[in-house]
PDB file of N, CA and C in Angstrom:
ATOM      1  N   UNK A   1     -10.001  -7.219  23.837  1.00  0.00           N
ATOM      2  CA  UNK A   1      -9.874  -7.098  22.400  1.00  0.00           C
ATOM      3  C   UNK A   1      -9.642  -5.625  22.034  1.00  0.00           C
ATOM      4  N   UNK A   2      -8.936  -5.441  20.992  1.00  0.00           N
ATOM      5  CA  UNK A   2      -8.460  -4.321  20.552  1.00  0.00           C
ATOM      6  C   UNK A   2      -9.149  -3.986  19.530  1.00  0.00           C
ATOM      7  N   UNK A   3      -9.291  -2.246  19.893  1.00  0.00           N
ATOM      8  CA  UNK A   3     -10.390  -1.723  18.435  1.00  0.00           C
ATOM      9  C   UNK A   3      -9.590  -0.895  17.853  1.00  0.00           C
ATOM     10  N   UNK A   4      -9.049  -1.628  16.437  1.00  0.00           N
ATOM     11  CA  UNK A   4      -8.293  -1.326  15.405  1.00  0.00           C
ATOM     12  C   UNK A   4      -8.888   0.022  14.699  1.00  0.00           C
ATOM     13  N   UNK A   5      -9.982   0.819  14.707  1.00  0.00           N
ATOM     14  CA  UNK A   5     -10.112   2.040  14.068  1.00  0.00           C
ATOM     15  C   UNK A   5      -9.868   2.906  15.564  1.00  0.00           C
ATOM     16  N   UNK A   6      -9.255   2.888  16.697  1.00  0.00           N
ATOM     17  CA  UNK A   6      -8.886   3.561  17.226  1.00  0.00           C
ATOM     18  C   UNK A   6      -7.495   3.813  17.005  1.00  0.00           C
ATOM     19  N   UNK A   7      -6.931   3.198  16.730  1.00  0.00           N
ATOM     20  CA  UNK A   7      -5.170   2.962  16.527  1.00  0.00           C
ATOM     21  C   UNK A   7      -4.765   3.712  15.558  1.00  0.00           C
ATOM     22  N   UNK A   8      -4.201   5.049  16.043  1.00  0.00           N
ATOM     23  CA  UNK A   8      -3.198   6.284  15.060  1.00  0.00           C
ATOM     24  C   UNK A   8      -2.587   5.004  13.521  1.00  0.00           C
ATOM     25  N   UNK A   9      -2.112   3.572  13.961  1.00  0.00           N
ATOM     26  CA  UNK A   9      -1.611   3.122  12.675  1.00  0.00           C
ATOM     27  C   UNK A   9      -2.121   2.776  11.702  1.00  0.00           C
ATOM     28  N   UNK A  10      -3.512   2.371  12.374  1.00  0.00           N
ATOM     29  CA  UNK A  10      -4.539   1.433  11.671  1.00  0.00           C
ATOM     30  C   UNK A  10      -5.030   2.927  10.263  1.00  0.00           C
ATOM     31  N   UNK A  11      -5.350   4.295  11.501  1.00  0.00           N
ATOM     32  CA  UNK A  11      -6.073   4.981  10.691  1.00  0.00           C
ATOM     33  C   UNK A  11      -4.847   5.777   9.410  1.00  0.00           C
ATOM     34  N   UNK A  12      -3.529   5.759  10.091  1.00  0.00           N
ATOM     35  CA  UNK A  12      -2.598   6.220   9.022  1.00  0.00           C
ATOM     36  C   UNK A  12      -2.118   5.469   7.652  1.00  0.00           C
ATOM     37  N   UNK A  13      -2.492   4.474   8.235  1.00  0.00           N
ATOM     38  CA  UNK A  13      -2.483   3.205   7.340  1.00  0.00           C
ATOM     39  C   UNK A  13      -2.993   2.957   6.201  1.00  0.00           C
ATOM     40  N   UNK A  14      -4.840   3.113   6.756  1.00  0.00           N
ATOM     41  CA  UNK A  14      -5.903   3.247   6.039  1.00  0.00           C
ATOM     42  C   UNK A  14      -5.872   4.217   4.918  1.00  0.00           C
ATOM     43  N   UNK A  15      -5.809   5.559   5.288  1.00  0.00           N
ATOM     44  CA  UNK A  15      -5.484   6.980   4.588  1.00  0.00           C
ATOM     45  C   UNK A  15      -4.372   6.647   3.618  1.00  0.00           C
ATOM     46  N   UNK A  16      -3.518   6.096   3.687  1.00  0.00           N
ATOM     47  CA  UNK A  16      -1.999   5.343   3.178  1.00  0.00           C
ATOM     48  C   UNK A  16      -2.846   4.455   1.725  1.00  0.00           C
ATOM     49  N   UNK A  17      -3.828   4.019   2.079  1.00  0.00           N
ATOM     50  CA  UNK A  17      -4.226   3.032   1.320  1.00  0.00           C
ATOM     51  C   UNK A  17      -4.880   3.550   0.344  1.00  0.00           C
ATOM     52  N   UNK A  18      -6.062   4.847   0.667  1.00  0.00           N
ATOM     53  CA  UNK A  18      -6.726   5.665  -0.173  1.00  0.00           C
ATOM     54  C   UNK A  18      -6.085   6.404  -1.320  1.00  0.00           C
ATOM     55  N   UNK A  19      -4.425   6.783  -0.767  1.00  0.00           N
ATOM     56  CA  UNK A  19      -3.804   7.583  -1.708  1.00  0.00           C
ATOM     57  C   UNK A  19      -3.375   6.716  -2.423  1.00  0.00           C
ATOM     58  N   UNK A  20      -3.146   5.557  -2.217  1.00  0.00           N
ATOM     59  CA  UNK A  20      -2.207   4.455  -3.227  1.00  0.00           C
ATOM     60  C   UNK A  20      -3.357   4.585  -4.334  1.00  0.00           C
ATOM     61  N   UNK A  21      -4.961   3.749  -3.912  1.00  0.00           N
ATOM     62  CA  UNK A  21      -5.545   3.550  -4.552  1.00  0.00           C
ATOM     63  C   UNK A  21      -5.893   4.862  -5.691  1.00  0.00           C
ATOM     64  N   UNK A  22      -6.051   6.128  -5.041  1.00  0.00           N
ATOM     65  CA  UNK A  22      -6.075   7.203  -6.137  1.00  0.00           C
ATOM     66  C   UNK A  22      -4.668   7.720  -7.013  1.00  0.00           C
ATOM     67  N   UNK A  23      -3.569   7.311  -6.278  1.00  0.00           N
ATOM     68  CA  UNK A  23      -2.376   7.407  -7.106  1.00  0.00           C
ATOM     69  C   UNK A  23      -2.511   6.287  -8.488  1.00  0.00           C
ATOM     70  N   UNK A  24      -3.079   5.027  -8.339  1.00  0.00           N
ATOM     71  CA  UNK A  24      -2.761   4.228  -8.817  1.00  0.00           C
ATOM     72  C   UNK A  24      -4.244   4.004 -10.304  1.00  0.00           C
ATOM     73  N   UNK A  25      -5.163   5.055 -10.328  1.00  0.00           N
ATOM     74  CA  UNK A  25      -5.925   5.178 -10.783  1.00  0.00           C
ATOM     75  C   UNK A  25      -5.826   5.425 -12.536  1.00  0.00           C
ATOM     76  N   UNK A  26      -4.745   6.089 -12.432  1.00  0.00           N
ATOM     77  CA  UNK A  26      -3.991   6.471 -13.915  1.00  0.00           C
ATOM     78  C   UNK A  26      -2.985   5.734 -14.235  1.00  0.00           C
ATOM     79  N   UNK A  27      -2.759   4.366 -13.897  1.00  0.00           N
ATOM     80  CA  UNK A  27      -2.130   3.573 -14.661  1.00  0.00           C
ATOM     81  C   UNK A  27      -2.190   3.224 -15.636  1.00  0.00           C
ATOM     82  N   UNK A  28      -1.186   2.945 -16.391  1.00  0.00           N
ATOM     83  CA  UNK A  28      -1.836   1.900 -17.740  1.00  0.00           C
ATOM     84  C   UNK A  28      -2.985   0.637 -17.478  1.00  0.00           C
ATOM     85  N   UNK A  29      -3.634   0.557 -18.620  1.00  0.00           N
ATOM     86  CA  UNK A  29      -4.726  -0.556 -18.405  1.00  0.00           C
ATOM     87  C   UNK A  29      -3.557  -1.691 -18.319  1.00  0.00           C
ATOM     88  N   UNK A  30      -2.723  -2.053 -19.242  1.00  0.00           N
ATOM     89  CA  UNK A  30      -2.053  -3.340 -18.993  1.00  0.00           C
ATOM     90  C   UNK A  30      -1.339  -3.566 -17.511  1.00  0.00           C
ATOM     91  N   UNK A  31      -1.439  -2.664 -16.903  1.00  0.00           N
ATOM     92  CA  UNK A  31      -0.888  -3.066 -15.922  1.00  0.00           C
ATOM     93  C   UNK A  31      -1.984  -3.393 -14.559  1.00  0.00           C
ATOM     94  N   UNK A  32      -3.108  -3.553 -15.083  1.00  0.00           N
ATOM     95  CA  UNK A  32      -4.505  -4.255 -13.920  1.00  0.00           C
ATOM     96  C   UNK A  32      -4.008  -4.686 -13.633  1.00  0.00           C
ATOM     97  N   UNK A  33      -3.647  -5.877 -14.196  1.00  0.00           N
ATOM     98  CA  UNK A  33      -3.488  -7.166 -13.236  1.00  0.00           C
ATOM     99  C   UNK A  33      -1.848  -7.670 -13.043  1.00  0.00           C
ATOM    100  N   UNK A  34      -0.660  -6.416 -13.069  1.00  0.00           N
ATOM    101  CA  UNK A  34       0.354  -6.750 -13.226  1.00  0.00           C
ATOM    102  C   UNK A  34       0.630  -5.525 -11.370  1.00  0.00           C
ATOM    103  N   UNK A  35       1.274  -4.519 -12.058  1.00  0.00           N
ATOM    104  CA  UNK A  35       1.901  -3.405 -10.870  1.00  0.00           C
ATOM    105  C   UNK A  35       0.741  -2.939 -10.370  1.00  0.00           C
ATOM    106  N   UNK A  36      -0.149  -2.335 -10.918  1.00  0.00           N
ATOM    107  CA  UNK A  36      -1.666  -1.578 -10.077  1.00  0.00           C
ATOM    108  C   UNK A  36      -2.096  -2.525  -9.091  1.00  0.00           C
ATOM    109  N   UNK A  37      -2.450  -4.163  -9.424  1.00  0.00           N
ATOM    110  CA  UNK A  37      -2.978  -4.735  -8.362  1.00  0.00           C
ATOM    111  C   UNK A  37      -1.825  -5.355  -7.596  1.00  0.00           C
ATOM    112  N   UNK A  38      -0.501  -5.185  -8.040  1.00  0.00           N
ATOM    113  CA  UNK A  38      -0.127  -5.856  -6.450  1.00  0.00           C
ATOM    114  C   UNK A  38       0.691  -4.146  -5.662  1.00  0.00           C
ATOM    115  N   UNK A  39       0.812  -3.145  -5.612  1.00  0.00           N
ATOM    116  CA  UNK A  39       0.425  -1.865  -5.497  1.00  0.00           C
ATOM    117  C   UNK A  39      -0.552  -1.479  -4.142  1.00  0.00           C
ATOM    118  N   UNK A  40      -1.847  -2.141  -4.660  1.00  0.00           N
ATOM    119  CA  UNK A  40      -2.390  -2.070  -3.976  1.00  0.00           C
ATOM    120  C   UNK A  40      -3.034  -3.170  -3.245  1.00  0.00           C
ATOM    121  N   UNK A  41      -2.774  -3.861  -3.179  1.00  0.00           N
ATOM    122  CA  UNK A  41      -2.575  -4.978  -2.376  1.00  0.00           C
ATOM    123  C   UNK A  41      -1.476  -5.120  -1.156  1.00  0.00           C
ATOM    124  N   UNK A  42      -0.362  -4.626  -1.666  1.00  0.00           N
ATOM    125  CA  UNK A  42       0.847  -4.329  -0.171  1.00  0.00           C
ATOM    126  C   UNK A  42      -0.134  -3.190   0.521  1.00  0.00           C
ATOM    127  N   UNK A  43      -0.556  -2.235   0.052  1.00  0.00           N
ATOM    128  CA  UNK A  43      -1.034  -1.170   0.646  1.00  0.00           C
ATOM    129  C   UNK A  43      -2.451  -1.443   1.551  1.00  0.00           C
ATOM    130  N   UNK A  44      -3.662  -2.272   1.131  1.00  0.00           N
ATOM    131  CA  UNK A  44      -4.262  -2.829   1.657  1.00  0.00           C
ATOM    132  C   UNK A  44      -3.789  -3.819   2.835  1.00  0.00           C
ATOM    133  N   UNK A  45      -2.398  -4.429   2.528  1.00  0.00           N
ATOM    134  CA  UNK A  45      -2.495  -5.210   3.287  1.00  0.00           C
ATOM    135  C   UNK A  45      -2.025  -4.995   4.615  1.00  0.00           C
ATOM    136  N   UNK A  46      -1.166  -3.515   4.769  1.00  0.00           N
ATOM    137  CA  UNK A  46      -0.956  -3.016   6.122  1.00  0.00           C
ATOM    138  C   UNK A  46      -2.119  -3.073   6.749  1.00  0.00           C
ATOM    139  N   UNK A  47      -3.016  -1.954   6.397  1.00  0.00           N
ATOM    140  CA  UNK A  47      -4.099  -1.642   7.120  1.00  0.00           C
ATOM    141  C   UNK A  47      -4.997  -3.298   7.871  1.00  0.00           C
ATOM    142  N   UNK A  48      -5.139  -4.099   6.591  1.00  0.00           N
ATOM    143  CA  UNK A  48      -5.572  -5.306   7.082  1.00  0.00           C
ATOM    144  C   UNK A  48      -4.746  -6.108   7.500  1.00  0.00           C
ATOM    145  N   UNK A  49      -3.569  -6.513   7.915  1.00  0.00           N
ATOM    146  CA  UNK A  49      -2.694  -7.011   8.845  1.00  0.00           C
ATOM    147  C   UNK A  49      -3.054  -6.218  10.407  1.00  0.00           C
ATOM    148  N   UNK A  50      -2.795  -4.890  10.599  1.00  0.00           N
ATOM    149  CA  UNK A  50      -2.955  -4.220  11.953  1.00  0.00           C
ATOM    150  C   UNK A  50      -4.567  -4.770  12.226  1.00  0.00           C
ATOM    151  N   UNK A  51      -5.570  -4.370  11.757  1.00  0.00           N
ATOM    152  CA  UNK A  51      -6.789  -5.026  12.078  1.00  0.00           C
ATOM    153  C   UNK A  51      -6.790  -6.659  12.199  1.00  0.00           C
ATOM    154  N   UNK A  52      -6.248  -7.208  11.469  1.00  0.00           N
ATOM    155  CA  UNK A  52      -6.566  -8.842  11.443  1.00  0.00           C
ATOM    156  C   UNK A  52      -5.589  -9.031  12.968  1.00  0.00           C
ATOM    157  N   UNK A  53      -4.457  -8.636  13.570  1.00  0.00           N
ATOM    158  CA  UNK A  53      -3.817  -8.632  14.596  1.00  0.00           C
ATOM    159  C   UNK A  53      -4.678  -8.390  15.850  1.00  0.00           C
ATOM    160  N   UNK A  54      -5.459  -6.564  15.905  1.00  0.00           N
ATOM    161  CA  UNK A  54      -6.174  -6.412  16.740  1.00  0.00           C
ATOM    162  C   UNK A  54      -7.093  -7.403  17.139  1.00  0.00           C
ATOM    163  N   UNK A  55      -7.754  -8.527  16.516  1.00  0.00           N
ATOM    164  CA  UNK A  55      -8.671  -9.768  16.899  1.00  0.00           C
ATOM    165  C   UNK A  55      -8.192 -10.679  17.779  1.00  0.00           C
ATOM    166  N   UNK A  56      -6.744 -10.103  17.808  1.00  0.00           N
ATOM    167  CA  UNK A  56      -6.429 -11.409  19.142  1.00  0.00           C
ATOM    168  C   UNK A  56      -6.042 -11.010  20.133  1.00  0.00           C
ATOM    169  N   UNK A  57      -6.403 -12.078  20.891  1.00  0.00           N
ATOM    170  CA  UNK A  57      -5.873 -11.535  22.601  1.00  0.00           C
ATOM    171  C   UNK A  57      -4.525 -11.334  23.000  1.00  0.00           C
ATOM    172  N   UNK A  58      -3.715 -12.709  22.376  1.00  0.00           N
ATOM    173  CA  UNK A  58      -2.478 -12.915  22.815  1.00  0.00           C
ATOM    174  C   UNK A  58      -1.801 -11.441  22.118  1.00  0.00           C
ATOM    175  N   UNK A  59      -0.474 -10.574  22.934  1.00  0.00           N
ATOM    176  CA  UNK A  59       0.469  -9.748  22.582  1.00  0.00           C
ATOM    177  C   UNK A  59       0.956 -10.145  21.333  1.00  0.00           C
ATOM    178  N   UNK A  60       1.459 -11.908  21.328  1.00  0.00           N
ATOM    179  CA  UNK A  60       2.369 -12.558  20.807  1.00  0.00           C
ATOM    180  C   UNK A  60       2.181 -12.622  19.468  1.00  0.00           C
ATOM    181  N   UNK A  61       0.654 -12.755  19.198  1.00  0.00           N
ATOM    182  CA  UNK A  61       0.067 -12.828  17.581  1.00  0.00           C
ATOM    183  C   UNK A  61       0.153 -11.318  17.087  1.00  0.00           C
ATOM    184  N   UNK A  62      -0.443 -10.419  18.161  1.00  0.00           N
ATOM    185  CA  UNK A  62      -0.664  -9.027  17.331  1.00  0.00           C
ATOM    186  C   UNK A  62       0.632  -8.612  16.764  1.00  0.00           C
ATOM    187  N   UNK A  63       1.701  -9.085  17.629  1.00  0.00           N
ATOM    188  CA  UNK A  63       3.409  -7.975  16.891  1.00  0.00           C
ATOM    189  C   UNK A  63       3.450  -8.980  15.534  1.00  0.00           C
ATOM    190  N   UNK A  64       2.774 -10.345  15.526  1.00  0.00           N
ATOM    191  CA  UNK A  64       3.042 -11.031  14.283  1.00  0.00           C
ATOM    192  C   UNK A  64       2.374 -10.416  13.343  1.00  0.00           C
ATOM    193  N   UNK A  65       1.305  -9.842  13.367  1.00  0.00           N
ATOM    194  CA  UNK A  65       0.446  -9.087  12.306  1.00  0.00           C
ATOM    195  C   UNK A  65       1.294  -7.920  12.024  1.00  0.00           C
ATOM    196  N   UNK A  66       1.506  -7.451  13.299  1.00  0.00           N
ATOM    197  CA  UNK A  66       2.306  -5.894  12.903  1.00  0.00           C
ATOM    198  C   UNK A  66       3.934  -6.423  12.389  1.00  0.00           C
ATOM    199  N   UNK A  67       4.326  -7.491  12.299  1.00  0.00           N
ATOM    200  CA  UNK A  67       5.534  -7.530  11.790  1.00  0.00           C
ATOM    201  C   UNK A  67       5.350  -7.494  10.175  1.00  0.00           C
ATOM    202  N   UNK A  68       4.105  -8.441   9.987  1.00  0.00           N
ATOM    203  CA  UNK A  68       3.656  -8.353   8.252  1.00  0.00           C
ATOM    204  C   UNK A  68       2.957  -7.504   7.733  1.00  0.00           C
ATOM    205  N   UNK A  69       2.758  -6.582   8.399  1.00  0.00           N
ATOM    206  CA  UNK A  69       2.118  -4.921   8.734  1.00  0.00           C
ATOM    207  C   UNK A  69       3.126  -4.177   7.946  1.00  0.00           C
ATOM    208  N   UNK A  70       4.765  -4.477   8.624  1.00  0.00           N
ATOM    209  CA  UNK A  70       5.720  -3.734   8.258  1.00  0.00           C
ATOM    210  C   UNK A  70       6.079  -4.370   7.018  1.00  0.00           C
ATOM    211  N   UNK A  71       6.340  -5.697   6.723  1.00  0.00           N
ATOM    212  CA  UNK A  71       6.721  -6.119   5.683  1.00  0.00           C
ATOM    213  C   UNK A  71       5.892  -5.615   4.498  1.00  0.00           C
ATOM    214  N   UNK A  72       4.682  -5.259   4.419  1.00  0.00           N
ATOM    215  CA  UNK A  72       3.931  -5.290   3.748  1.00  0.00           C
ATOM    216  C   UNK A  72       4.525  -3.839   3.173  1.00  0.00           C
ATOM    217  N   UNK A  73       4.524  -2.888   4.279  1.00  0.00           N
ATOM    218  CA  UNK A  73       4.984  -1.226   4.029  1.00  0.00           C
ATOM    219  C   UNK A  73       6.161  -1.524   2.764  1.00  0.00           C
ATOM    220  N   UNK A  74       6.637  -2.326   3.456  1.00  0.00           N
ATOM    221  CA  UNK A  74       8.229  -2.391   2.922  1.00  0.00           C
ATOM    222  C   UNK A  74       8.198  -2.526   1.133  1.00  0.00           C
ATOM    223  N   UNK A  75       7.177  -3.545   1.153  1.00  0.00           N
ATOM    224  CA  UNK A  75       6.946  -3.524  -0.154  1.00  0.00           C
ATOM    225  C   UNK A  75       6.314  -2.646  -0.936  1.00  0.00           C
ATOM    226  N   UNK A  76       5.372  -1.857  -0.091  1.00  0.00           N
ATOM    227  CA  UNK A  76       4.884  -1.151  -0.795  1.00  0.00           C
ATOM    228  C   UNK A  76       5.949   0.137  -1.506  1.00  0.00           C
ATOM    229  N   UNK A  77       6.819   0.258  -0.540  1.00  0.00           N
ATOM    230  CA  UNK A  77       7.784   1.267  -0.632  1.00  0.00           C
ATOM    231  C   UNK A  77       8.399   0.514  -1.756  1.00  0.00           C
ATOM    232  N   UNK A  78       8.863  -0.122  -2.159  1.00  0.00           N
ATOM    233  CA  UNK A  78       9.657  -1.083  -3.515  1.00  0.00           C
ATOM    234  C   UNK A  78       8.476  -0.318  -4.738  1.00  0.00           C
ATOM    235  N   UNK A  79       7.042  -0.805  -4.756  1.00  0.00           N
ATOM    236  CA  UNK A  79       6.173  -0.489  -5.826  1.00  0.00           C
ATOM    237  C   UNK A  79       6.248   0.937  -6.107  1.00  0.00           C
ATOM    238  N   UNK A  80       6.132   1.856  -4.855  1.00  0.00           N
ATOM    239  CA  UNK A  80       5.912   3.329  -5.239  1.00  0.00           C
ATOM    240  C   UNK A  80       7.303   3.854  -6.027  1.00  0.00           C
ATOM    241  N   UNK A  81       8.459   3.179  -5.812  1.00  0.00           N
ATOM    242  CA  UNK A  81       9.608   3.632  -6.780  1.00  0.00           C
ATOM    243  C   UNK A  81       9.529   3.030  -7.986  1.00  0.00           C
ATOM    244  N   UNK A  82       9.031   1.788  -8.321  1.00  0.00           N
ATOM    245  CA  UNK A  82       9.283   1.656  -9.508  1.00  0.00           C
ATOM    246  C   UNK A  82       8.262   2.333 -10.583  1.00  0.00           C
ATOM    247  N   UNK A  83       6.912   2.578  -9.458  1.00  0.00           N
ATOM    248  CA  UNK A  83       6.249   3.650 -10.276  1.00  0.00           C
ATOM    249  C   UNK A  83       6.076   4.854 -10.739  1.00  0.00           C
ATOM    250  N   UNK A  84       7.252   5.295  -9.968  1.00  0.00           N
ATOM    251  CA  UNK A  84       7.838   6.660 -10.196  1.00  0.00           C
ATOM    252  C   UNK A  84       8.821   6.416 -11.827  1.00  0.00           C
ATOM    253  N   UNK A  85       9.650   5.432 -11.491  1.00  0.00           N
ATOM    254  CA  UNK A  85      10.707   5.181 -12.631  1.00  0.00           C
ATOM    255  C   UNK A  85      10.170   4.819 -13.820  1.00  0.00           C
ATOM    256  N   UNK A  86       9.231   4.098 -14.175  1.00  0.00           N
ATOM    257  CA  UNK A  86       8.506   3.664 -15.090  1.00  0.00           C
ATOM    258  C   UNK A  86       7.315   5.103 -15.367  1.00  0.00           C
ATOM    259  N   UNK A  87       7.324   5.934 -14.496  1.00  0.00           N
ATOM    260  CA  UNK A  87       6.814   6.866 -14.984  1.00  0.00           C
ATOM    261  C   UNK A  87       4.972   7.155 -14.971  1.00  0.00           C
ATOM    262  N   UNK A  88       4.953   6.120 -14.234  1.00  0.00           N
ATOM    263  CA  UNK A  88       3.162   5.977 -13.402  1.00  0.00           C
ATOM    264  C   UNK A  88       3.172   6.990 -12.801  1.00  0.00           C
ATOM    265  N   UNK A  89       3.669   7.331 -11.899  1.00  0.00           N
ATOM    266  CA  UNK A  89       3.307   8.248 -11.064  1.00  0.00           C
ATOM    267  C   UNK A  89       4.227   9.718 -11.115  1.00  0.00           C
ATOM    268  N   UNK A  90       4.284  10.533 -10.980  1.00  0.00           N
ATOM    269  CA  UNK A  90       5.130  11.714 -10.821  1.00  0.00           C
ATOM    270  C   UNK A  90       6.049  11.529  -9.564  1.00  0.00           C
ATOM    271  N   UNK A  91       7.074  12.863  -9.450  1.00  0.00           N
ATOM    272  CA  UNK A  91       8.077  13.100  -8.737  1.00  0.00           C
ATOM    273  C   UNK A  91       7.417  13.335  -7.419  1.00  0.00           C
ATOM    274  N   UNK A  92       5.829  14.569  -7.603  1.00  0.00           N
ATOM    275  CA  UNK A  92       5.358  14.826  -6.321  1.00  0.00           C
ATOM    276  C   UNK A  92       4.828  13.656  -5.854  1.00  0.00           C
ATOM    277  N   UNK A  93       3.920  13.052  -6.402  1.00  0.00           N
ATOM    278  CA  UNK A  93       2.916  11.943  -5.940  1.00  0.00           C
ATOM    279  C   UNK A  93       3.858  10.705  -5.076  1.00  0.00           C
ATOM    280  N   UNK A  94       5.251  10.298  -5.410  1.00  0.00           N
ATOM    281  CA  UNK A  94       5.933   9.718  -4.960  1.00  0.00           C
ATOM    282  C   UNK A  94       6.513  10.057  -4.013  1.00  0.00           C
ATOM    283  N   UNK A  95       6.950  11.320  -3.916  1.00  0.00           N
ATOM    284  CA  UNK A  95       7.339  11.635  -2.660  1.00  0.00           C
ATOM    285  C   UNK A  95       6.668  12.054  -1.648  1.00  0.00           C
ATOM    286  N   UNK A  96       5.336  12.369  -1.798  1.00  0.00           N
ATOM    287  CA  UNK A  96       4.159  12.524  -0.868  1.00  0.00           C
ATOM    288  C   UNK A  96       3.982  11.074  -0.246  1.00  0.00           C
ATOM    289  N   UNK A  97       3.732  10.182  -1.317  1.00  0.00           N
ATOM    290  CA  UNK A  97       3.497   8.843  -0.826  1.00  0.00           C
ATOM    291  C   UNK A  97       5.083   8.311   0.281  1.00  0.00           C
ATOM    292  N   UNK A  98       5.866   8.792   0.022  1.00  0.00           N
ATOM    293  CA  UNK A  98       6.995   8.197   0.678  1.00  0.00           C
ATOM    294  C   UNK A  98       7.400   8.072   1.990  1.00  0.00           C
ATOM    295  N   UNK A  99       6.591   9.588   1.938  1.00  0.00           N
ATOM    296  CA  UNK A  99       7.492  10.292   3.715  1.00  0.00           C
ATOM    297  C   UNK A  99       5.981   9.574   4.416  1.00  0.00           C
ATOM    298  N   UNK A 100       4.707   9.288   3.725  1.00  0.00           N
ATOM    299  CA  UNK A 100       3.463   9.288   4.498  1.00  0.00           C
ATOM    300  C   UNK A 100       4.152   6.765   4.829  1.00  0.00           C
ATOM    301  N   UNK A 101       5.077   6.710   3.955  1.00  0.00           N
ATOM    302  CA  UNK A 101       4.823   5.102   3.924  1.00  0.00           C
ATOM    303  C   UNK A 101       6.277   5.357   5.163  1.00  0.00           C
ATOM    304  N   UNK A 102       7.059   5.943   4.771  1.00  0.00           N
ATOM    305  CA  UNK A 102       8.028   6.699   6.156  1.00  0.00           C
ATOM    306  C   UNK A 102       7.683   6.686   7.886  1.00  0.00           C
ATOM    307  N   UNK A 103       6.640   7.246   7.585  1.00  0.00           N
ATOM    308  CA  UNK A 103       6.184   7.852   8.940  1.00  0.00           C
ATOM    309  C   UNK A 103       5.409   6.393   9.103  1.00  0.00           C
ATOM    310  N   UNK A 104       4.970   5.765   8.487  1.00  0.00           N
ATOM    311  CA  UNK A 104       4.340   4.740   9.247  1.00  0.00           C
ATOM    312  C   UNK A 104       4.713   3.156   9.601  1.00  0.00           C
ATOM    313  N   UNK A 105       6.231   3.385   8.712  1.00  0.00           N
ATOM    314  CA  UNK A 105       6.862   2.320   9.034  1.00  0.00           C
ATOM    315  C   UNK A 105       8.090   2.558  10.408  1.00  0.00           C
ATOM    316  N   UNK A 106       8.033   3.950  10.461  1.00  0.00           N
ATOM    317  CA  UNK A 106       8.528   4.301  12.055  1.00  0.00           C
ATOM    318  C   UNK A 106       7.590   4.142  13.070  1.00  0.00           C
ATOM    319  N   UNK A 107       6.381   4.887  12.784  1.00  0.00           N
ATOM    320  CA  UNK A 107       5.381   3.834  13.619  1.00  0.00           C
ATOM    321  C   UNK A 107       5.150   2.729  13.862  1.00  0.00           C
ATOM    322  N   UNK A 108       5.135   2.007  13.288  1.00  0.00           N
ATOM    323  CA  UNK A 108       4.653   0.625  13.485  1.00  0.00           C
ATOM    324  C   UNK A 108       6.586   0.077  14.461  1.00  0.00           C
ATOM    325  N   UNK A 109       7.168   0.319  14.147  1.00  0.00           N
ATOM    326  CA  UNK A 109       8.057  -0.077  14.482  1.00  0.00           C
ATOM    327  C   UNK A 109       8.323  -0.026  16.197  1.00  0.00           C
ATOM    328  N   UNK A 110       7.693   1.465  16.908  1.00  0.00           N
ATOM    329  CA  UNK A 110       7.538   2.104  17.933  1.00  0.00           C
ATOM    330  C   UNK A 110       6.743   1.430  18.558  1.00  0.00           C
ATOM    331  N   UNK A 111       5.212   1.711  17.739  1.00  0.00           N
ATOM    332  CA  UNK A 111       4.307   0.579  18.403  1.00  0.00           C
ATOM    333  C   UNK A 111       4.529  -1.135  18.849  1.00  0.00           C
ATOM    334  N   UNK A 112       5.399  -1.014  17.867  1.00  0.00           N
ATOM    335  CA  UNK A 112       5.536  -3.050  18.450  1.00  0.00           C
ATOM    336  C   UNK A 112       6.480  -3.156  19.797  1.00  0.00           C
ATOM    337  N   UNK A 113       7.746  -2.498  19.581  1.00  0.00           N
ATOM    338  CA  UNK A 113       8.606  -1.958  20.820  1.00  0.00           C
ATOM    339  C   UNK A 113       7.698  -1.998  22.355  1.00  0.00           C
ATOM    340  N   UNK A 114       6.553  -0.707  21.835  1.00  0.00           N
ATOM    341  CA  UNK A 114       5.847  -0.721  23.143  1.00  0.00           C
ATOM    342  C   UNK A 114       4.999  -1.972  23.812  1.00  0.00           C
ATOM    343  N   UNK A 115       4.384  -2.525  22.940  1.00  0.00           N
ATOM    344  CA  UNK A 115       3.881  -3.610  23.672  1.00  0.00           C
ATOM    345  C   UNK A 115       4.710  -5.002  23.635  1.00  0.00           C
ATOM    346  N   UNK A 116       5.819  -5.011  23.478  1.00  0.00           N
ATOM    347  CA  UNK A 116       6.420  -6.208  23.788  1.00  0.00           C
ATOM    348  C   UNK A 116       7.219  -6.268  25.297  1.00  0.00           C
TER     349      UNK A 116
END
């Protein structure tokens, strides 16, 4: 079994998740339960895809976690632009968030490579 807080993705991931959640802190209230929570929900859900993967034995399941690992990035990368455009977030905060959702969707990509 694999221990997911050892894993460079799990923990870049995680960190990935902290900034969403403090980026996403100064939203509009109307948007609780609209862009803020699904925001952070793609962003949560990397980190908890790579962990929910690490629980299994088989190779075959974990690249399935890490494939919705990536999908998940993917989306998140969709939310952080429109929150730039709509004007949630700033020019820096978005592009900080970008290169960090960047770097870990090249990771994850590397990592699955390797163990298949």
């Amino acid at each position: 079994m694999r221990n997911f807080k050892e894993l460079t993705i799990w923990q870049k991931s995680y960190a990935l998740t902290l900034q969403v959640y403090e980026a996403t802190s100064s939203f509009p209230k109307e948007e609780i339960f609209g862009l803020t929570s699904q925001i952070r929900r793609s962003s949560t859900s990397v980190a908890a895809n790579i962990a929910e993967g690490c629980g299994y034995e088989s190779n075959l399941q974990f690249m399935r976690f890490l494939a919705m690992a990536s999908g998940s990035a993917s989306e998140l990368d969709c939310h952080i632009r429109l929150s730039r455009d709509l004007g949630f977030i700033s020019e820096s905060t978005y592009e900080k968030l970008q290169v960090n959702i960047t770097e870990l969707r090249k990771m994850l990509f590397v990592f699955t490579k390797s163990i298949k």
